[in-house]
PDB file of N, CA and C in Angstrom:
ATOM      1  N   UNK A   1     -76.357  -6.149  -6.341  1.00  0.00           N
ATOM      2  CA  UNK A   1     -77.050  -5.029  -6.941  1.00  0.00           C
ATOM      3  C   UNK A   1     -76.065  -4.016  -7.526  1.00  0.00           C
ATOM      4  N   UNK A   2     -75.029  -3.680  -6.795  1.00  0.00           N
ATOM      5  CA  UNK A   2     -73.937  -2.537  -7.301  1.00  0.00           C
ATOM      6  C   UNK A   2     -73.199  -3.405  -8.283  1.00  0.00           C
ATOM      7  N   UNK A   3     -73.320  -4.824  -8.434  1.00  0.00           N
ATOM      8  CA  UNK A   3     -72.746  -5.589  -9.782  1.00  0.00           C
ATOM      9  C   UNK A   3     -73.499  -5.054 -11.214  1.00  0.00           C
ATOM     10  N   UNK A   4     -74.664  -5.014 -10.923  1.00  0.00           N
ATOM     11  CA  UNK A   4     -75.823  -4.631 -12.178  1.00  0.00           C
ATOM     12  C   UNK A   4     -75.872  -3.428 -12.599  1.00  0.00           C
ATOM     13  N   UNK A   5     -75.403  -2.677 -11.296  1.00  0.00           N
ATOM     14  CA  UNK A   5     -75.348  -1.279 -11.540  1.00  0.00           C
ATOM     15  C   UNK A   5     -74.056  -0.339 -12.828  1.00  0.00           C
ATOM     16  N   UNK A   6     -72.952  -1.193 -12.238  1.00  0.00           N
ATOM     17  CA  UNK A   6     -71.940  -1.288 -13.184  1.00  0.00           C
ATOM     18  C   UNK A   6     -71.920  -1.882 -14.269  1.00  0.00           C
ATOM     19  N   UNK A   7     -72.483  -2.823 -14.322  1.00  0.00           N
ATOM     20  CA  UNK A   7     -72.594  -3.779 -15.747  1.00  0.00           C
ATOM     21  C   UNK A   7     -73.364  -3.003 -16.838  1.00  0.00           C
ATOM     22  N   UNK A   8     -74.661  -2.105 -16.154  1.00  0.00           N
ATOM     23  CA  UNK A   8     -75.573  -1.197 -16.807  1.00  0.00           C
ATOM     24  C   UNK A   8     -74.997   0.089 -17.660  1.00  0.00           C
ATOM     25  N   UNK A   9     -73.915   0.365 -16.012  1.00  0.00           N
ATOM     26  CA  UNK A   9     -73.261   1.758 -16.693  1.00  0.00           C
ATOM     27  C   UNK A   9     -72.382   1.786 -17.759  1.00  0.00           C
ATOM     28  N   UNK A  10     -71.508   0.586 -17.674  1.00  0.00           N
ATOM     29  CA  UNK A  10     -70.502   0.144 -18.658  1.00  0.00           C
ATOM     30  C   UNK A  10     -70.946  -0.164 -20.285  1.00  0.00           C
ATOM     31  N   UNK A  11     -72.185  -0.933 -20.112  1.00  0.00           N
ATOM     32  CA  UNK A  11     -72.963  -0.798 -21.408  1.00  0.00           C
ATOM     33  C   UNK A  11     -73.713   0.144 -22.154  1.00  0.00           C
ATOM     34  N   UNK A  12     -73.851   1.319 -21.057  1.00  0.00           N
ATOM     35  CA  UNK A  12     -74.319   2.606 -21.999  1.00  0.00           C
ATOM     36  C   UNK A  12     -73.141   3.504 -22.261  1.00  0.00           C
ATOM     37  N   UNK A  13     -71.735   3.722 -21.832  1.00  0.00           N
ATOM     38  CA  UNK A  13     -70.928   3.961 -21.927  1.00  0.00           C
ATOM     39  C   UNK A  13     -70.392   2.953 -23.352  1.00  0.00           C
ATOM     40  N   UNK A  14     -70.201   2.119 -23.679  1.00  0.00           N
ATOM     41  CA  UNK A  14     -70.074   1.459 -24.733  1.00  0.00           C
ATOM     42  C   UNK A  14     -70.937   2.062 -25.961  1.00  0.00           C
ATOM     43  N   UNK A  15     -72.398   1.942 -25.633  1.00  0.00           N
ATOM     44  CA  UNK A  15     -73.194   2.287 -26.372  1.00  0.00           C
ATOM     45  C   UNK A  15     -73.206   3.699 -26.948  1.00  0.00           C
ATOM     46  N   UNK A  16     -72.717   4.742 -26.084  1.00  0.00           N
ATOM     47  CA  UNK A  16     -73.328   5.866 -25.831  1.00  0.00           C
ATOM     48  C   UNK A  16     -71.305   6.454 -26.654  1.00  0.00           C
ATOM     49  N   UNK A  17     -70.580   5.821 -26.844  1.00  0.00           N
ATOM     50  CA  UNK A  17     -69.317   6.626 -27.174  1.00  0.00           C
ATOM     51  C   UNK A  17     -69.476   5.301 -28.872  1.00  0.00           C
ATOM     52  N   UNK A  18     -69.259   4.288 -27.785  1.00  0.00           N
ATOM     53  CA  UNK A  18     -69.079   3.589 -29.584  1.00  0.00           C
ATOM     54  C   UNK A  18     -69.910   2.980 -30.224  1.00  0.00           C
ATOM     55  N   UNK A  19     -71.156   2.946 -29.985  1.00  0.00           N
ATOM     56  CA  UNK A  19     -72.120   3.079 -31.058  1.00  0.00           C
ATOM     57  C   UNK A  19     -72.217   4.229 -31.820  1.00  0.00           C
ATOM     58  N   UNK A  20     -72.016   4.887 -31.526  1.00  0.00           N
ATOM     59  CA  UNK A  20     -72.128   6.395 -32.137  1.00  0.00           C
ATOM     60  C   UNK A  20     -71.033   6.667 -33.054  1.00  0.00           C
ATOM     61  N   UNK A  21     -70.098   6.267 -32.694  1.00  0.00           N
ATOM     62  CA  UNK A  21     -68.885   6.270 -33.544  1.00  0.00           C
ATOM     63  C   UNK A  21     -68.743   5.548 -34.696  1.00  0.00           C
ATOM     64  N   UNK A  22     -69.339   4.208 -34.674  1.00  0.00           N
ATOM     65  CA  UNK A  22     -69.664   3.254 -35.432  1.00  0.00           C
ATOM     66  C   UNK A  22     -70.455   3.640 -36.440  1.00  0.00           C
ATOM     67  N   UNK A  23     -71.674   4.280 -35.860  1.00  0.00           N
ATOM     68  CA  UNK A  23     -72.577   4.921 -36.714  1.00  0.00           C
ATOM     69  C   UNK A  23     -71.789   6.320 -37.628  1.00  0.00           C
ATOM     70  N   UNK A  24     -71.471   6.556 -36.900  1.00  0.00           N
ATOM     71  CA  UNK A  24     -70.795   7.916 -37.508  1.00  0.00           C
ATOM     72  C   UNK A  24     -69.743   7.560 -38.888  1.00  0.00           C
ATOM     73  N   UNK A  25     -68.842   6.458 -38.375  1.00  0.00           N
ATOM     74  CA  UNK A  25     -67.893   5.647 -39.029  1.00  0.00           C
ATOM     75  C   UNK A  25     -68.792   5.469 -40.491  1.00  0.00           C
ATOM     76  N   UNK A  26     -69.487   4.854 -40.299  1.00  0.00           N
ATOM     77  CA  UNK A  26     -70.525   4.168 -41.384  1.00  0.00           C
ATOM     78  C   UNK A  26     -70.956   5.348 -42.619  1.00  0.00           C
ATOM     79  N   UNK A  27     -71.475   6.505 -41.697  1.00  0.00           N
ATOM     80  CA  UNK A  27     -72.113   7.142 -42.584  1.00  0.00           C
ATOM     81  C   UNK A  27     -71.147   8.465 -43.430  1.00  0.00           C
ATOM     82  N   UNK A  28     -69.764   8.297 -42.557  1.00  0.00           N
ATOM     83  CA  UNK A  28     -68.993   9.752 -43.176  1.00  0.00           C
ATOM     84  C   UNK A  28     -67.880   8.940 -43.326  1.00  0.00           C
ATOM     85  N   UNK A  29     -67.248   7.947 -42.980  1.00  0.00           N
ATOM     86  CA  UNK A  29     -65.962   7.080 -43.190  1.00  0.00           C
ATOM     87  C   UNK A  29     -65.228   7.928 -42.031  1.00  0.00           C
ATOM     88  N   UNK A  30     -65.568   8.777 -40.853  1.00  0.00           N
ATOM     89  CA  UNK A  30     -64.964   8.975 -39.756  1.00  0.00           C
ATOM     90  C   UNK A  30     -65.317   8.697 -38.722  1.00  0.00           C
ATOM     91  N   UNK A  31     -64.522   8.487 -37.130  1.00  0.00           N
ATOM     92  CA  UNK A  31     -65.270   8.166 -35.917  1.00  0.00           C
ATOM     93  C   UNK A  31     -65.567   9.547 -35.442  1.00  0.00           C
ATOM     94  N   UNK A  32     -64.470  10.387 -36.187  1.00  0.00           N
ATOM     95  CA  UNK A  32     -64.736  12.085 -35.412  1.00  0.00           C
ATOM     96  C   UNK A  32     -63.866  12.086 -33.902  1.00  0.00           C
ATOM     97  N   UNK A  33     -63.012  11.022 -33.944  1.00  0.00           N
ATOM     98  CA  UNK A  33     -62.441  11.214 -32.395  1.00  0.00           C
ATOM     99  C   UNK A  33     -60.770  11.517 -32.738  1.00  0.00           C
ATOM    100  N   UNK A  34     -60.170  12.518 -32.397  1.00  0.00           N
ATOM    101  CA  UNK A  34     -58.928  13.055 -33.483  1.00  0.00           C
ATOM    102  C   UNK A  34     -57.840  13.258 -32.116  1.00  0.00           C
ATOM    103  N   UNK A  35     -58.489  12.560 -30.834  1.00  0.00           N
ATOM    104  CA  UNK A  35     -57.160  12.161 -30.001  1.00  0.00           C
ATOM    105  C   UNK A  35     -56.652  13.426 -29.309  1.00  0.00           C
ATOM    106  N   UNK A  36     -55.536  13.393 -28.920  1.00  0.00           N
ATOM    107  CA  UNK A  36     -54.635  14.749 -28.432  1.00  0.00           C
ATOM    108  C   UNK A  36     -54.176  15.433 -29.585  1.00  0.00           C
ATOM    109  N   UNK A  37     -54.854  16.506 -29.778  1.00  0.00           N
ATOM    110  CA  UNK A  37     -54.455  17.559 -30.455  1.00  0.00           C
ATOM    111  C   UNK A  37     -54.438  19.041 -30.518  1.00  0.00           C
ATOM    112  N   UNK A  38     -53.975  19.995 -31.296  1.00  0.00           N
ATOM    113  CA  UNK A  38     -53.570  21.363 -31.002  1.00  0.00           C
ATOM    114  C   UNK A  38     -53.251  21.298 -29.859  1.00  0.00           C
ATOM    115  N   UNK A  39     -52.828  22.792 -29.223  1.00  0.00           N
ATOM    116  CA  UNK A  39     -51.664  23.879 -28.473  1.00  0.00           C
ATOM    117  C   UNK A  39     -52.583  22.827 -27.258  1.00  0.00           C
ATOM    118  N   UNK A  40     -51.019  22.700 -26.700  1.00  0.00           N
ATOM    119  CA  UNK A  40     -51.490  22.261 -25.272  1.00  0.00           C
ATOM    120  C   UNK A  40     -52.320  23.784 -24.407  1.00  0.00           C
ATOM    121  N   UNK A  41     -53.134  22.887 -23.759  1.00  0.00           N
ATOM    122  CA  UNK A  41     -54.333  23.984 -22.787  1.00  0.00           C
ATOM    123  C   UNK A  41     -55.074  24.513 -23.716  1.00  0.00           C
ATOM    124  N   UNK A  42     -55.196  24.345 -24.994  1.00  0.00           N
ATOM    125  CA  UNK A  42     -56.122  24.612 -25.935  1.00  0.00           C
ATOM    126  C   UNK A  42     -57.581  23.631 -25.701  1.00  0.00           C
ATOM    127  N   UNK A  43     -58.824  24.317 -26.134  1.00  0.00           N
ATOM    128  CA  UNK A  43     -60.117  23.803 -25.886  1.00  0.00           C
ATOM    129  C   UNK A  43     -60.198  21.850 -26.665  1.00  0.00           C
ATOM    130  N   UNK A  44     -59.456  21.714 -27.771  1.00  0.00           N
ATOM    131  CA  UNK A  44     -59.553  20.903 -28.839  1.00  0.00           C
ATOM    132  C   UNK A  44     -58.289  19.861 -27.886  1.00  0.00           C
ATOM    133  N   UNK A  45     -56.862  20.447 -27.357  1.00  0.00           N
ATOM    134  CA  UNK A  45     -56.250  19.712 -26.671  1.00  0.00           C
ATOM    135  C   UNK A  45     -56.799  18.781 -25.179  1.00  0.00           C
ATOM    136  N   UNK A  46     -57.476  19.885 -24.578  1.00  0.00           N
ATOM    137  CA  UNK A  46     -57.976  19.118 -22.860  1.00  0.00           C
ATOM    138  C   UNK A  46     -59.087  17.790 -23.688  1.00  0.00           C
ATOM    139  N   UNK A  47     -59.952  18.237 -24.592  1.00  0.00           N
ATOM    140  CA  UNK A  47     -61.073  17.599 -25.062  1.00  0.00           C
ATOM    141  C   UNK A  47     -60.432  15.745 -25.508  1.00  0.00           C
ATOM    142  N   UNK A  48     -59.008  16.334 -26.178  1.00  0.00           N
ATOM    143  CA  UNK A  48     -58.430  15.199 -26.376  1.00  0.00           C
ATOM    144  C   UNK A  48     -58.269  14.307 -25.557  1.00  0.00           C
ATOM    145  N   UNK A  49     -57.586  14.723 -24.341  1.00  0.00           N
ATOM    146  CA  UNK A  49     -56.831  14.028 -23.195  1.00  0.00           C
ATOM    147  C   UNK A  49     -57.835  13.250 -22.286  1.00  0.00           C
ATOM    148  N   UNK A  50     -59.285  14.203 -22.291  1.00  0.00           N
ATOM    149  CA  UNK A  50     -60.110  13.649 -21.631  1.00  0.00           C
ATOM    150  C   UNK A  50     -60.752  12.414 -21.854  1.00  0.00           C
ATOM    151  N   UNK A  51     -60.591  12.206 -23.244  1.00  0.00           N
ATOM    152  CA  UNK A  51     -61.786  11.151 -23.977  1.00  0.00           C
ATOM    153  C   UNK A  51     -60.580  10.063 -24.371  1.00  0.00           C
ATOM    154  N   UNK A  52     -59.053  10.274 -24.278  1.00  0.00           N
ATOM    155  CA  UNK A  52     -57.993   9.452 -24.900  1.00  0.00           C
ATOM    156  C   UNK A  52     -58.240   8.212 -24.085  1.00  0.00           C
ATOM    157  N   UNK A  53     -58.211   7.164 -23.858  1.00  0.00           N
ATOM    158  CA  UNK A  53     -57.754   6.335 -23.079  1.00  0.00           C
ATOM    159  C   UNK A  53     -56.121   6.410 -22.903  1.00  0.00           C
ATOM    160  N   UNK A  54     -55.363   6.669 -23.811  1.00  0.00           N
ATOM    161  CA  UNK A  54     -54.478   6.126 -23.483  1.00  0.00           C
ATOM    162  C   UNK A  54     -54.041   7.646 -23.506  1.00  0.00           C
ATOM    163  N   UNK A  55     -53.488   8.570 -22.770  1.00  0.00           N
ATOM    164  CA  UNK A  55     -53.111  10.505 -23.493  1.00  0.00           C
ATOM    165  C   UNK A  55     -51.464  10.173 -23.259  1.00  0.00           C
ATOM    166  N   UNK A  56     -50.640  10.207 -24.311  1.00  0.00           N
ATOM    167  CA  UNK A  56     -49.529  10.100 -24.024  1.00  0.00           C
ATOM    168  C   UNK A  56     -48.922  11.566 -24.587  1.00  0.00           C
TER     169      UNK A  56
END
């Protein structure tokens, strides 16, 4: 049951960041996801780090 549970969450997490992006992609030629950027401890920087997979 906690297999399905994860399998569920993982697919709206897919859905729910990159479908949207995809869509977004499509309709403006951007995903809108601009990574680590501005002044560190800035609102636009944490936002980065949080959503980066990879924050180097």
């Amino acid at each position: 049951m906690a297999l399905w549970a994860l399998a569920l969450y993982l697919l709206y997490l897919a859905l729910a960041f990159g479908g949207r992006a995809l869509l977004q992609l499509g309709r403006t030629g951007s995903t809108g996801f601009r990574g680590i950027s501005g002044r560190p401890g800035s609102v636009e920087w944490i936002g980065g780090v949080l959503l980066s997979p990879f924050p180097c």
